[in-house]
PDB file of N, CA and C in Angstrom:
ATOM      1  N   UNK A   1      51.493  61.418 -68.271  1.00  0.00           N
ATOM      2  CA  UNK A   1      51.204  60.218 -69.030  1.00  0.00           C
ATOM      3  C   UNK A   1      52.357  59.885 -69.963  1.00  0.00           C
ATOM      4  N   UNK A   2      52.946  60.720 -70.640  1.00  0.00           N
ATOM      5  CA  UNK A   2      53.931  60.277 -71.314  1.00  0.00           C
ATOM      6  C   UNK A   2      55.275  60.183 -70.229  1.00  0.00           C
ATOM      7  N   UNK A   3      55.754  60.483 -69.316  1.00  0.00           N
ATOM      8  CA  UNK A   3      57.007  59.992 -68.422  1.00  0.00           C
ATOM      9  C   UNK A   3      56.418  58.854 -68.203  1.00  0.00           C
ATOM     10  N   UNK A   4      54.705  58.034 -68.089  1.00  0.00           N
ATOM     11  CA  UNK A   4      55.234  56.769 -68.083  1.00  0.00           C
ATOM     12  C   UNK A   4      54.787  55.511 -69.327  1.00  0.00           C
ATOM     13  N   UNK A   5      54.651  56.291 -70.040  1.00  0.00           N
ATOM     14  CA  UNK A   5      54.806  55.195 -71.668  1.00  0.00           C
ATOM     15  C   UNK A   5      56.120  55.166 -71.393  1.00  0.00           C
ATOM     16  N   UNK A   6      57.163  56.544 -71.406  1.00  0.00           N
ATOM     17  CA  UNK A   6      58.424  56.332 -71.748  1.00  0.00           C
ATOM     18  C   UNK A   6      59.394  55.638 -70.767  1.00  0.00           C
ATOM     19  N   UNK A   7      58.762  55.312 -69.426  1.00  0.00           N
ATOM     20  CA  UNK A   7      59.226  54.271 -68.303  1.00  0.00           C
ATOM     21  C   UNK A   7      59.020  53.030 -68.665  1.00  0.00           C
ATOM     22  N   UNK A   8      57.424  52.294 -69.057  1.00  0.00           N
ATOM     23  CA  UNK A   8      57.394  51.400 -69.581  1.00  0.00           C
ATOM     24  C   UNK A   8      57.664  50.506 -71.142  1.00  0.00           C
ATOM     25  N   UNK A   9      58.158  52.042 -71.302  1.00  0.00           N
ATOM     26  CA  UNK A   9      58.975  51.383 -73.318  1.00  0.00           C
ATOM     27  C   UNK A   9      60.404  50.964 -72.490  1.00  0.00           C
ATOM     28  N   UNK A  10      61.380  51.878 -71.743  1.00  0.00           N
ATOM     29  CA  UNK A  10      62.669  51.363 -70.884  1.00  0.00           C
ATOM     30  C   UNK A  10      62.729  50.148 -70.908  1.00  0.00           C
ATOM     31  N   UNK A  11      61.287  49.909 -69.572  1.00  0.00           N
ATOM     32  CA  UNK A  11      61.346  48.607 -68.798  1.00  0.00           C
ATOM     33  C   UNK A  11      61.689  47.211 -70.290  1.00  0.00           C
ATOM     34  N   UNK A  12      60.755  47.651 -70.790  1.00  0.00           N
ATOM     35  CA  UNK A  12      60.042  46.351 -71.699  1.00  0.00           C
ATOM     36  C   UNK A  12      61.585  46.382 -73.095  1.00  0.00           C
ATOM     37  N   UNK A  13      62.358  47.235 -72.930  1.00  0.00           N
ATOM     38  CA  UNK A  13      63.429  47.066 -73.662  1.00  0.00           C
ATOM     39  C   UNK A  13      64.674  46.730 -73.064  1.00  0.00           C
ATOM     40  N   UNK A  14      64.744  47.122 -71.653  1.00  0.00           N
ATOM     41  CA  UNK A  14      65.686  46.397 -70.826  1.00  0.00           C
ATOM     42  C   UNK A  14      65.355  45.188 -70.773  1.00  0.00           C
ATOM     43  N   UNK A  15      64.014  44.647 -70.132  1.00  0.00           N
ATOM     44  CA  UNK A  15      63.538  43.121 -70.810  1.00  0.00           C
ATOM     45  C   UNK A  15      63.886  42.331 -71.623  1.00  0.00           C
ATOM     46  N   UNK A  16      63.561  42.718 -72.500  1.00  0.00           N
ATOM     47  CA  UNK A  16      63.854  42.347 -73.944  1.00  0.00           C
ATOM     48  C   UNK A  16      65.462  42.004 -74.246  1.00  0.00           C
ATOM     49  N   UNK A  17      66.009  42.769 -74.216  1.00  0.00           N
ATOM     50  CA  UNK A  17      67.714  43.115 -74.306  1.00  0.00           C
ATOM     51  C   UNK A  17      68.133  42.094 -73.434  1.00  0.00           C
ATOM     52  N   UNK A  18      67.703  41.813 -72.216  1.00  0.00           N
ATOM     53  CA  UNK A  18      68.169  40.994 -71.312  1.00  0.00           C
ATOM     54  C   UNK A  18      67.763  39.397 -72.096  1.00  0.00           C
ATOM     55  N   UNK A  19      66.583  39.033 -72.637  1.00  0.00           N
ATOM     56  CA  UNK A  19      66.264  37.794 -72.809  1.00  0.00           C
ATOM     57  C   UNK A  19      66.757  37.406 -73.846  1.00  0.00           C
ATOM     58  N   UNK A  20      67.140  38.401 -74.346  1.00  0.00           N
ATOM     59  CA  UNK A  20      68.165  38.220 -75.987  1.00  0.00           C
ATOM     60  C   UNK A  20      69.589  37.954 -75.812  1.00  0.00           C
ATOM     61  N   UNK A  21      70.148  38.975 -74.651  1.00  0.00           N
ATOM     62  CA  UNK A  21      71.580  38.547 -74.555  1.00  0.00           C
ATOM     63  C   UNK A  21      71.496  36.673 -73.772  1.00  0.00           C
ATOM     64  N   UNK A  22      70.631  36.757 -72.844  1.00  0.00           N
ATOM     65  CA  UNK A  22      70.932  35.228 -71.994  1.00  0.00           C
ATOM     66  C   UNK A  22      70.658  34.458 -73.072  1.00  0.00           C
ATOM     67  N   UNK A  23      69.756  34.754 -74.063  1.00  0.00           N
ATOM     68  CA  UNK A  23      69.403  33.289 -75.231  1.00  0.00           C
ATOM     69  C   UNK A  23      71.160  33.208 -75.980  1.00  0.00           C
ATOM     70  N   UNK A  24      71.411  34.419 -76.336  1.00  0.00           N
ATOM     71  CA  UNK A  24      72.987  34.472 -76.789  1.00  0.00           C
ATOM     72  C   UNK A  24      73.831  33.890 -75.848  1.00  0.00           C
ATOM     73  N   UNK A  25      73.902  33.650 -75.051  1.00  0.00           N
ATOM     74  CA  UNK A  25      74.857  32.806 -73.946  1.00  0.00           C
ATOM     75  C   UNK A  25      74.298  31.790 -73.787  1.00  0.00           C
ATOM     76  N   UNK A  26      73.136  30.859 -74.212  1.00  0.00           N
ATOM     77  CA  UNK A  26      72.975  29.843 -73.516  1.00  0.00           C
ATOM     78  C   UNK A  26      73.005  28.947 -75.342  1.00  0.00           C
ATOM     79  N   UNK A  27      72.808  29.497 -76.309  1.00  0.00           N
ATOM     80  CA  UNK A  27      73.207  29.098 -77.727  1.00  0.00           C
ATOM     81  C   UNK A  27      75.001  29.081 -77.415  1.00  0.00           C
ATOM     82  N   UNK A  28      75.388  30.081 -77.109  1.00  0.00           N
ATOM     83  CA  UNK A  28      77.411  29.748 -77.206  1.00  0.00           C
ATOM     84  C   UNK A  28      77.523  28.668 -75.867  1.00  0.00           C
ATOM     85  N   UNK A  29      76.848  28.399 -74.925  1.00  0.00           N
ATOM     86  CA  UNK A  29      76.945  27.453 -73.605  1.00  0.00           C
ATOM     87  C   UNK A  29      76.682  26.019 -74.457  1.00  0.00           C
ATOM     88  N   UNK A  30      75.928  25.939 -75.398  1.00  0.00           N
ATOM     89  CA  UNK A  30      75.760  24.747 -76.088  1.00  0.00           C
ATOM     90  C   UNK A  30      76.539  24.381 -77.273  1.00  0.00           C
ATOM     91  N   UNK A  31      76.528  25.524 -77.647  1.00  0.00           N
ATOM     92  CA  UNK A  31      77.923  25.206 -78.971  1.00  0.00           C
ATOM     93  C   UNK A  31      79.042  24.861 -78.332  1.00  0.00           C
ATOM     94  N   UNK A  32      79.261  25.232 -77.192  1.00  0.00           N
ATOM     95  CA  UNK A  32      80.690  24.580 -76.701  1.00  0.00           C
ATOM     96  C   UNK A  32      81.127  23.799 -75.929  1.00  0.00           C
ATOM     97  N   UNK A  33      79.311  23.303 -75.123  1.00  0.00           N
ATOM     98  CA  UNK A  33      79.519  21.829 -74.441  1.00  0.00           C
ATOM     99  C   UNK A  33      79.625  20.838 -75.120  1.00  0.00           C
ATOM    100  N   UNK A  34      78.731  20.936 -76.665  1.00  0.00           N
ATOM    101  CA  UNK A  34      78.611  19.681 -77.674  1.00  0.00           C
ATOM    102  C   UNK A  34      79.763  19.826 -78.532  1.00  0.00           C
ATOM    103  N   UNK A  35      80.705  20.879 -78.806  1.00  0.00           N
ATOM    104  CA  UNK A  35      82.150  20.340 -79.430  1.00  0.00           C
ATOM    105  C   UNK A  35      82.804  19.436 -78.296  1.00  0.00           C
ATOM    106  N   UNK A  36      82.874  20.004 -76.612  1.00  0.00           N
ATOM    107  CA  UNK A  36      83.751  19.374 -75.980  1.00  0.00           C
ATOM    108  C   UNK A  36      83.138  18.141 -75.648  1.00  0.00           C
ATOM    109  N   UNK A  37      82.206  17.951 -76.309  1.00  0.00           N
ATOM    110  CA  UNK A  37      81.528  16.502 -75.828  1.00  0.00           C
ATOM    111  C   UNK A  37      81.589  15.091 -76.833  1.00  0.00           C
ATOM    112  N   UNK A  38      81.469  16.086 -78.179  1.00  0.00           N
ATOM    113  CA  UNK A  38      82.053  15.432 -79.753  1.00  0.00           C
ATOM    114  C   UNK A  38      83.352  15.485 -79.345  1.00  0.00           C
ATOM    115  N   UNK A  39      84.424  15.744 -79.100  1.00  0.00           N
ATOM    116  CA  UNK A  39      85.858  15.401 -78.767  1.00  0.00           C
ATOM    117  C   UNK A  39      85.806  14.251 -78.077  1.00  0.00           C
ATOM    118  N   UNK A  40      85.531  14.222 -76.989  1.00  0.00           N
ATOM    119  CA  UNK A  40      85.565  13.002 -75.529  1.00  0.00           C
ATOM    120  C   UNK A  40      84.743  12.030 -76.171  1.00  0.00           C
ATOM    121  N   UNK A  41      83.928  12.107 -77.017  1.00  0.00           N
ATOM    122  CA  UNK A  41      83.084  10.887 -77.708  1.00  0.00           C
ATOM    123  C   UNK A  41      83.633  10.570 -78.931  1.00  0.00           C
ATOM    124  N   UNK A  42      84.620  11.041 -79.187  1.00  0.00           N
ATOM    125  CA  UNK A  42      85.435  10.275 -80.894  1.00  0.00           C
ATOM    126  C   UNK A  42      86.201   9.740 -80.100  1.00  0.00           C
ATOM    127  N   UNK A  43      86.367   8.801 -81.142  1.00  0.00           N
ATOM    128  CA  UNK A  43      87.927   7.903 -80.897  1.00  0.00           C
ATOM    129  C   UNK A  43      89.068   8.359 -81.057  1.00  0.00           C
ATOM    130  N   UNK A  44      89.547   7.588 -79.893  1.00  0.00           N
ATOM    131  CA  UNK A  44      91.402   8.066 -79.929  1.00  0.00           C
ATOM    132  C   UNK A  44      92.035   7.502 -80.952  1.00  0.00           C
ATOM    133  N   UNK A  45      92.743   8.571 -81.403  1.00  0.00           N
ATOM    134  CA  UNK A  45      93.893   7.771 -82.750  1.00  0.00           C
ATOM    135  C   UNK A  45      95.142   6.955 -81.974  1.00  0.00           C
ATOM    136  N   UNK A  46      95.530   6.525 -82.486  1.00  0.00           N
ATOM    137  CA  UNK A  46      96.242   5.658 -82.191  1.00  0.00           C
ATOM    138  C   UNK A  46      97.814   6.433 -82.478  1.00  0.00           C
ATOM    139  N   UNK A  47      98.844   7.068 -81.749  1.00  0.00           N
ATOM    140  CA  UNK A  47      99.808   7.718 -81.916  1.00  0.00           C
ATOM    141  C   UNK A  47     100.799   6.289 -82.721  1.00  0.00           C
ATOM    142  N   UNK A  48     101.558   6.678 -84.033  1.00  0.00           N
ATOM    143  CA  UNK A  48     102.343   6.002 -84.801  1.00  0.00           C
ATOM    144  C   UNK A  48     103.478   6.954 -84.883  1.00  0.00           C
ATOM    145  N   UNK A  49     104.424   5.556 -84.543  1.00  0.00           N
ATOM    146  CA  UNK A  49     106.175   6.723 -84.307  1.00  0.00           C
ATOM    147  C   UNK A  49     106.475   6.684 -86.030  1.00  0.00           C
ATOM    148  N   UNK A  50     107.383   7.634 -86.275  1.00  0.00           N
ATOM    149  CA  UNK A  50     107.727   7.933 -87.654  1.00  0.00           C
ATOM    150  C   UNK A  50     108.137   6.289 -88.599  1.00  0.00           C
ATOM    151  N   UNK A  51     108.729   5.751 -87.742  1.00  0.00           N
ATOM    152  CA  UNK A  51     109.367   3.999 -87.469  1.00  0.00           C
ATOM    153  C   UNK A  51     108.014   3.481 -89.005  1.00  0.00           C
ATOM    154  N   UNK A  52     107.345   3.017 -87.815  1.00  0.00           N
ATOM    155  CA  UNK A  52     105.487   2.675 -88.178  1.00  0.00           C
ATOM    156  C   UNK A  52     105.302   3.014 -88.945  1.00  0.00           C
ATOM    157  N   UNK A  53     105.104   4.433 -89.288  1.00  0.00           N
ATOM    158  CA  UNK A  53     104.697   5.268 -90.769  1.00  0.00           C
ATOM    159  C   UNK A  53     105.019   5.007 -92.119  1.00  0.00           C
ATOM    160  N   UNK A  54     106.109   4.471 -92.265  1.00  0.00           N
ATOM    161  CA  UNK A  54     107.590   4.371 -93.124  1.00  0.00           C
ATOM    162  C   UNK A  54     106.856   2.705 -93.751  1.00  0.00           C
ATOM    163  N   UNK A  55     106.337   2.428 -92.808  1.00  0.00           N
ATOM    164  CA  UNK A  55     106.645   0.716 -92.579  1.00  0.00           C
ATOM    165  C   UNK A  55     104.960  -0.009 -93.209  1.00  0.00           C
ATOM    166  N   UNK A  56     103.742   1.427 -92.912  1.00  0.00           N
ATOM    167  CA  UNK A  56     103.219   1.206 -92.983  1.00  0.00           C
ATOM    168  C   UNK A  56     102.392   1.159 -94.478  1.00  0.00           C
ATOM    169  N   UNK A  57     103.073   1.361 -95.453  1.00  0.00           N
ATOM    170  CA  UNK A  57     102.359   1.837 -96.734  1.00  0.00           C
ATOM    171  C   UNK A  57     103.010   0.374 -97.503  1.00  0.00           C
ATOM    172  N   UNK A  58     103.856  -0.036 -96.919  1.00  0.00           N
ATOM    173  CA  UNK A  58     104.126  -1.694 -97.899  1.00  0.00           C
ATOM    174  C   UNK A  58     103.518  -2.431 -97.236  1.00  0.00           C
ATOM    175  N   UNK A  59     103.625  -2.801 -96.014  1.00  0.00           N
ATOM    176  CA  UNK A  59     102.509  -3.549 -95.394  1.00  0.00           C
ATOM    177  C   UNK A  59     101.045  -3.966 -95.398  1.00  0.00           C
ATOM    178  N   UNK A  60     100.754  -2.138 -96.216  1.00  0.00           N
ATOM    179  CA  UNK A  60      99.232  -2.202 -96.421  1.00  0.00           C
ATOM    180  C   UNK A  60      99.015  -2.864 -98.162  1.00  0.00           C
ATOM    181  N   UNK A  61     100.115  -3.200 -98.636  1.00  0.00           N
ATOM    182  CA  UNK A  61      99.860  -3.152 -99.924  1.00  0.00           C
ATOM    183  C   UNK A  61      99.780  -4.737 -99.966  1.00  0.00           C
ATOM    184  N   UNK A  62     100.706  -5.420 -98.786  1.00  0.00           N
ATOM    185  CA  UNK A  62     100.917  -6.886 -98.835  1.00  0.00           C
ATOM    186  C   UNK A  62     100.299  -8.026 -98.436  1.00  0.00           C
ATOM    187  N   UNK A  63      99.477  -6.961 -97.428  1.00  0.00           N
ATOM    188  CA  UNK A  63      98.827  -7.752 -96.269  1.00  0.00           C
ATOM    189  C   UNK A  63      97.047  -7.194 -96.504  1.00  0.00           C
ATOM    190  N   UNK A  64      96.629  -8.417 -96.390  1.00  0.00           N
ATOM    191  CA  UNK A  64      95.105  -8.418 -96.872  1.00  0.00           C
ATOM    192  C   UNK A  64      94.186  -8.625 -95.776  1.00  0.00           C
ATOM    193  N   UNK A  65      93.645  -8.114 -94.694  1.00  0.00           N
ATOM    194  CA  UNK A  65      92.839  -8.400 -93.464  1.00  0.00           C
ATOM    195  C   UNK A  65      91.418  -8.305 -93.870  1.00  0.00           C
ATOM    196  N   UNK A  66      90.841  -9.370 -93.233  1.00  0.00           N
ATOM    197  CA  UNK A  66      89.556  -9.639 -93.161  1.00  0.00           C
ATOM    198  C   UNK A  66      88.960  -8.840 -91.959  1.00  0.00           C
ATOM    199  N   UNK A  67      87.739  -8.029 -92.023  1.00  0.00           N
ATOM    200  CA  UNK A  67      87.047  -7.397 -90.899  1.00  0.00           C
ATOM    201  C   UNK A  67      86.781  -8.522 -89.888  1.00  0.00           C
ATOM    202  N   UNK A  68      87.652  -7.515 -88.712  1.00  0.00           N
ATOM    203  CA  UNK A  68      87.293  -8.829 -87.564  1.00  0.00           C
ATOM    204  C   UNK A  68      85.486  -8.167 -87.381  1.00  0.00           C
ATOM    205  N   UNK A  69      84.453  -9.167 -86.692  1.00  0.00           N
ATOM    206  CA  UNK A  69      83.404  -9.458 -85.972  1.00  0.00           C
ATOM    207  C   UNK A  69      82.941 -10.131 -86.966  1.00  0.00           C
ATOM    208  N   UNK A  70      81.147 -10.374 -86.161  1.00  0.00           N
ATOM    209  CA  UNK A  70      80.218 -11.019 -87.116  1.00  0.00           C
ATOM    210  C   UNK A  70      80.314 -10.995 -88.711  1.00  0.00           C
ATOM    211  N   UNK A  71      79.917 -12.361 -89.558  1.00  0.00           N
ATOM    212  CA  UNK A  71      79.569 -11.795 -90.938  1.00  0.00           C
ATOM    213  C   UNK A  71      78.049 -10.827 -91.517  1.00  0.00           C
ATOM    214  N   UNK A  72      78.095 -11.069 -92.446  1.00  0.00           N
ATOM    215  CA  UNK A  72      76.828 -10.106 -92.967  1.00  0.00           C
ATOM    216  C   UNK A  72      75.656 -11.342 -92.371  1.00  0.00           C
ATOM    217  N   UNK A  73      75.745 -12.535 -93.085  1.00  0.00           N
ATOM    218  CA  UNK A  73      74.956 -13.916 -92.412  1.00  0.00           C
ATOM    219  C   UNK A  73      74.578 -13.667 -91.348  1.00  0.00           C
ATOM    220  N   UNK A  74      75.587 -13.799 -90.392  1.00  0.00           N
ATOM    221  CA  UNK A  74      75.362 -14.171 -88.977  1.00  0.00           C
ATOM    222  C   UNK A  74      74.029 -12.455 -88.682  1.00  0.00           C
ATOM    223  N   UNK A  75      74.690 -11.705 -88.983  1.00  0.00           N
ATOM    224  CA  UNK A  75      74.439 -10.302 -88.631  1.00  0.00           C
ATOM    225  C   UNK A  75      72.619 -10.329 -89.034  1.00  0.00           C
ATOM    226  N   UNK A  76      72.274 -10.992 -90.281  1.00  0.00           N
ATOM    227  CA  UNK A  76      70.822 -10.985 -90.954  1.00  0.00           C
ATOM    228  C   UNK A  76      70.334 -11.891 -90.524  1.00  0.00           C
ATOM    229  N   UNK A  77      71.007 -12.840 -89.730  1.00  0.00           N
ATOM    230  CA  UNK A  77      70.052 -14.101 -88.999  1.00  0.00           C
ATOM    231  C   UNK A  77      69.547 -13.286 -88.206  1.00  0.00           C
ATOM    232  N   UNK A  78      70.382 -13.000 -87.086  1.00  0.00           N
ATOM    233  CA  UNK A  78      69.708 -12.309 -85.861  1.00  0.00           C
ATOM    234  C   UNK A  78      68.722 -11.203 -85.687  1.00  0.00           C
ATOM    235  N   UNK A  79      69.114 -10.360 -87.026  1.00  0.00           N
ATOM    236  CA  UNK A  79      68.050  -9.831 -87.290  1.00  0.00           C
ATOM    237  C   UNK A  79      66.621  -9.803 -87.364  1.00  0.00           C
ATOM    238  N   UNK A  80      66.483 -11.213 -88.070  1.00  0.00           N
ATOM    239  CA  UNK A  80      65.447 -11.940 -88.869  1.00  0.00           C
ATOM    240  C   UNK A  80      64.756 -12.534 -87.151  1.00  0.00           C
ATOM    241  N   UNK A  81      65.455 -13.022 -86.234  1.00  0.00           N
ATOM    242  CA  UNK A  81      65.307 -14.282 -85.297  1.00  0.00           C
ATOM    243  C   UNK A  81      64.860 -12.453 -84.491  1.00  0.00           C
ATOM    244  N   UNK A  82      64.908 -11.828 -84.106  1.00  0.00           N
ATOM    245  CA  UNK A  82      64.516 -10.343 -83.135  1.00  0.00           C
ATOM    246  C   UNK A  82      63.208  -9.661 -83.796  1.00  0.00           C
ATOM    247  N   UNK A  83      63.069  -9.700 -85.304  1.00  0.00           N
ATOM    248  CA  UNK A  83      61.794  -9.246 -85.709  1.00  0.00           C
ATOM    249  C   UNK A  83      60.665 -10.341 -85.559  1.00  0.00           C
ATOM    250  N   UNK A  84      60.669 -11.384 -85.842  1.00  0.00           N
ATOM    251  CA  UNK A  84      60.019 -12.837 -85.594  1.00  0.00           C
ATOM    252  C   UNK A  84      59.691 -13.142 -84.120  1.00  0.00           C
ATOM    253  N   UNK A  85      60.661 -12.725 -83.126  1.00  0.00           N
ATOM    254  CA  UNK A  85      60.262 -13.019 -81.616  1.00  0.00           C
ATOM    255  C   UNK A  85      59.665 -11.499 -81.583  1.00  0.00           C
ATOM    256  N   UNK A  86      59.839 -10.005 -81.962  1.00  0.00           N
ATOM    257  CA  UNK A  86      59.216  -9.144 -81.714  1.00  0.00           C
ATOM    258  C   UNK A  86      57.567  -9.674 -82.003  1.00  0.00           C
ATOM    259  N   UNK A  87      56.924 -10.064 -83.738  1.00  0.00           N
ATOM    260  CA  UNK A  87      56.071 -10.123 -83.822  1.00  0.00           C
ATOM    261  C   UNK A  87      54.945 -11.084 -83.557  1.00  0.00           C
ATOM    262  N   UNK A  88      55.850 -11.852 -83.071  1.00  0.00           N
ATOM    263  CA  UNK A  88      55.282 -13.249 -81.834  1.00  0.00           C
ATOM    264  C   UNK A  88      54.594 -12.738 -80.717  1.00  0.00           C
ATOM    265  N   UNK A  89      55.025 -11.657 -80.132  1.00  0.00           N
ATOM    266  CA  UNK A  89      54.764 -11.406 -78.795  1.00  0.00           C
ATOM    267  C   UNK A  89      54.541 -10.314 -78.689  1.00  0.00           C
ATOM    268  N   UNK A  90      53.437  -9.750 -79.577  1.00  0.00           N
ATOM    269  CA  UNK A  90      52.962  -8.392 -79.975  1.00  0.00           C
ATOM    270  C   UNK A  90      51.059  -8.818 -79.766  1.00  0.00           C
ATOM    271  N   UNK A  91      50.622  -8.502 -78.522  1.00  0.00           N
ATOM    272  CA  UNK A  91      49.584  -8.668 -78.207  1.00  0.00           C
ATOM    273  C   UNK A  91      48.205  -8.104 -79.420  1.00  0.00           C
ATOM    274  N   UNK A  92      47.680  -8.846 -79.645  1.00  0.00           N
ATOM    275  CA  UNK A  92      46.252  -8.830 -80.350  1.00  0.00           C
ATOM    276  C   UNK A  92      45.412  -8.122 -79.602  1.00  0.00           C
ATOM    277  N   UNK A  93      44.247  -7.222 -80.188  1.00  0.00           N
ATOM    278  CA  UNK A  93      43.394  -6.287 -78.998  1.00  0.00           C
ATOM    279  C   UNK A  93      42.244  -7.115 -78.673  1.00  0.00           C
ATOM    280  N   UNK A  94      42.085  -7.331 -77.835  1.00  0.00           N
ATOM    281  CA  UNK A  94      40.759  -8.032 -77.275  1.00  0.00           C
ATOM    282  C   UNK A  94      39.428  -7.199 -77.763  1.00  0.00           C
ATOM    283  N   UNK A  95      38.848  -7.674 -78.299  1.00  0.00           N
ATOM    284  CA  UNK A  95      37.176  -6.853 -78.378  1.00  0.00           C
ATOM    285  C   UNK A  95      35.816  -7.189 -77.435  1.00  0.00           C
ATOM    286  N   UNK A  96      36.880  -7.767 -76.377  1.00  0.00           N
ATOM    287  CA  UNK A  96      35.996  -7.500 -74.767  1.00  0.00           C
ATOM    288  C   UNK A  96      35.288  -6.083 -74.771  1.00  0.00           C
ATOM    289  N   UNK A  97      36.030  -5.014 -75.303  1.00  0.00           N
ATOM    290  CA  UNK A  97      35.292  -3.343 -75.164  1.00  0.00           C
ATOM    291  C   UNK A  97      35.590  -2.894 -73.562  1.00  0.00           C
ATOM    292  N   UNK A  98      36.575  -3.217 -72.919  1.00  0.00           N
ATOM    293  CA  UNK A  98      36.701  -3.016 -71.869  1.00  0.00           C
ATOM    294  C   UNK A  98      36.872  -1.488 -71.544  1.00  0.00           C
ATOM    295  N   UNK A  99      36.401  -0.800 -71.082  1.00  0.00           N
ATOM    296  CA  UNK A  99      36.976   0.586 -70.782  1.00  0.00           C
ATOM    297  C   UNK A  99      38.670   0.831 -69.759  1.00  0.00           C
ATOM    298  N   UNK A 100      39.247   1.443 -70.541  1.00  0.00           N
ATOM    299  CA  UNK A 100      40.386   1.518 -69.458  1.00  0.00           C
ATOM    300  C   UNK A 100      40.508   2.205 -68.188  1.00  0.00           C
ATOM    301  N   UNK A 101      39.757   3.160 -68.229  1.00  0.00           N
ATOM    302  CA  UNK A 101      39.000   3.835 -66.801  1.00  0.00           C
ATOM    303  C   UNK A 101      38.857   3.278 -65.741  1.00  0.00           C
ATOM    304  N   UNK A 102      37.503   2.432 -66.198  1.00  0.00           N
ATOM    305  CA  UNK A 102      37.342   1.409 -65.564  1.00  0.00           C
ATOM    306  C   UNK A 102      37.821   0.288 -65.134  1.00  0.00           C
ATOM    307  N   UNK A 103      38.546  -0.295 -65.857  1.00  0.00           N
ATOM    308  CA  UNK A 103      39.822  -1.188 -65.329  1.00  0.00           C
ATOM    309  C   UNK A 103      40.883  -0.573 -64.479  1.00  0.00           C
ATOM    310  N   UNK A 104      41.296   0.822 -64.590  1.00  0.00           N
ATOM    311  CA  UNK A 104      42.033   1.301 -64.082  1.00  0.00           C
ATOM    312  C   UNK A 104      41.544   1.671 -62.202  1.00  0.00           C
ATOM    313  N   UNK A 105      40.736   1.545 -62.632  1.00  0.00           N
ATOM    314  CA  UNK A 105      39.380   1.781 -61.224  1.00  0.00           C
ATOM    315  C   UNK A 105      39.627   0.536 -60.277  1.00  0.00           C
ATOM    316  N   UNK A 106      39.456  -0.251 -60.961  1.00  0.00           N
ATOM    317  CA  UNK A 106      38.539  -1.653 -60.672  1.00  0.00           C
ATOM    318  C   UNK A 106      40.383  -2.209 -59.647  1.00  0.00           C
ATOM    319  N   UNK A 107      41.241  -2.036 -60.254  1.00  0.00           N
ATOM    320  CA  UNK A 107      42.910  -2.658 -60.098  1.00  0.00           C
ATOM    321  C   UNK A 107      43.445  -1.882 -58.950  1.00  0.00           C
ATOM    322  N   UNK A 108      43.042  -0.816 -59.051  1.00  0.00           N
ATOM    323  CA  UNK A 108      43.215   0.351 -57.919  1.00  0.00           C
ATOM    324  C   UNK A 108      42.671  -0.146 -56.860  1.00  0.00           C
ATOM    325  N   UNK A 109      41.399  -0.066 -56.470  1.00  0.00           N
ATOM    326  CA  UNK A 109      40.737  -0.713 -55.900  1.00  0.00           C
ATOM    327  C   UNK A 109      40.995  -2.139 -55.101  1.00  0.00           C
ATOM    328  N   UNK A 110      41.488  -3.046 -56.091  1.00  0.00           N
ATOM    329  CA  UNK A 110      41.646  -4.326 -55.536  1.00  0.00           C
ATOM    330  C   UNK A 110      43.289  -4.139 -54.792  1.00  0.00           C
ATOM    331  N   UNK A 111      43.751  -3.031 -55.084  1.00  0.00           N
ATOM    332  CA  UNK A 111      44.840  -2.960 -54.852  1.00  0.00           C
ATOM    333  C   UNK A 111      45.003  -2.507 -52.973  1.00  0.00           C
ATOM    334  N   UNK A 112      43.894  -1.666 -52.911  1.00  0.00           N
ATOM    335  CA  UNK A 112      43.835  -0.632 -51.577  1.00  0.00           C
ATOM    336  C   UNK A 112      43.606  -1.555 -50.985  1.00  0.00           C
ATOM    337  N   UNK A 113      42.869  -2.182 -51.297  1.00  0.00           N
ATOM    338  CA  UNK A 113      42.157  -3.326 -49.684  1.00  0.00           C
ATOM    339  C   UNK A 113      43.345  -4.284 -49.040  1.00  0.00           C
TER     340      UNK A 113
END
């Protein structure tokens, strides 16, 4: 009796040991698909020759750019015009009491024939 407690303490710790190391490889399998995946999903910098660099700190001081796209306006209209058509067309519940079962029955049905 005890050669096999001490077979089945083995088993159940080779087990064990095993489901611990694969969880440890499949935690480092994810830590290092989602860095190489955060890389390929940032943006590329834009390589500037030394030229550019030099050129670029008076330029920024002289020159005043407006954000290109939409304004804030335009941006809160559409907003406003997508929640308004959302709650337009947001169905009311009928208090027919219909069972859905039964409808689900009934559609099936008309469907087979």
């Amino acid at each position: 009796m005890n050669e096999l407690a001490e077979s089945v303490g083995t088993v159940t710790a080779i087990g064990m040991g095993t489901v611990f190391v694969c969880l440890v490889l499949l935690y480092g399998m994810t830590l290092l698909l989602g860095s190489i995946m955060s890389r390929a999903n940032a943006p590329a910098k834009p390589a500037r020759s030394p030229a550019a660099a030099q050129d670029s700190p008076e330029t920024a001081t002289t020159e005043t750019e407006e954000p290109s796209g939409p304004s804030r306006e335009a941006i809160a209209a559409a907003i406003t015009l997508v929640l308004a058509r959302h709650r337009a067309s947001r169905s009311r519940p009928d208090d027919s009491r219909i069972d859905a079962w039964k409808l689900a029955g009934r559609v099936r049905a008309l469907r087979s024939d």
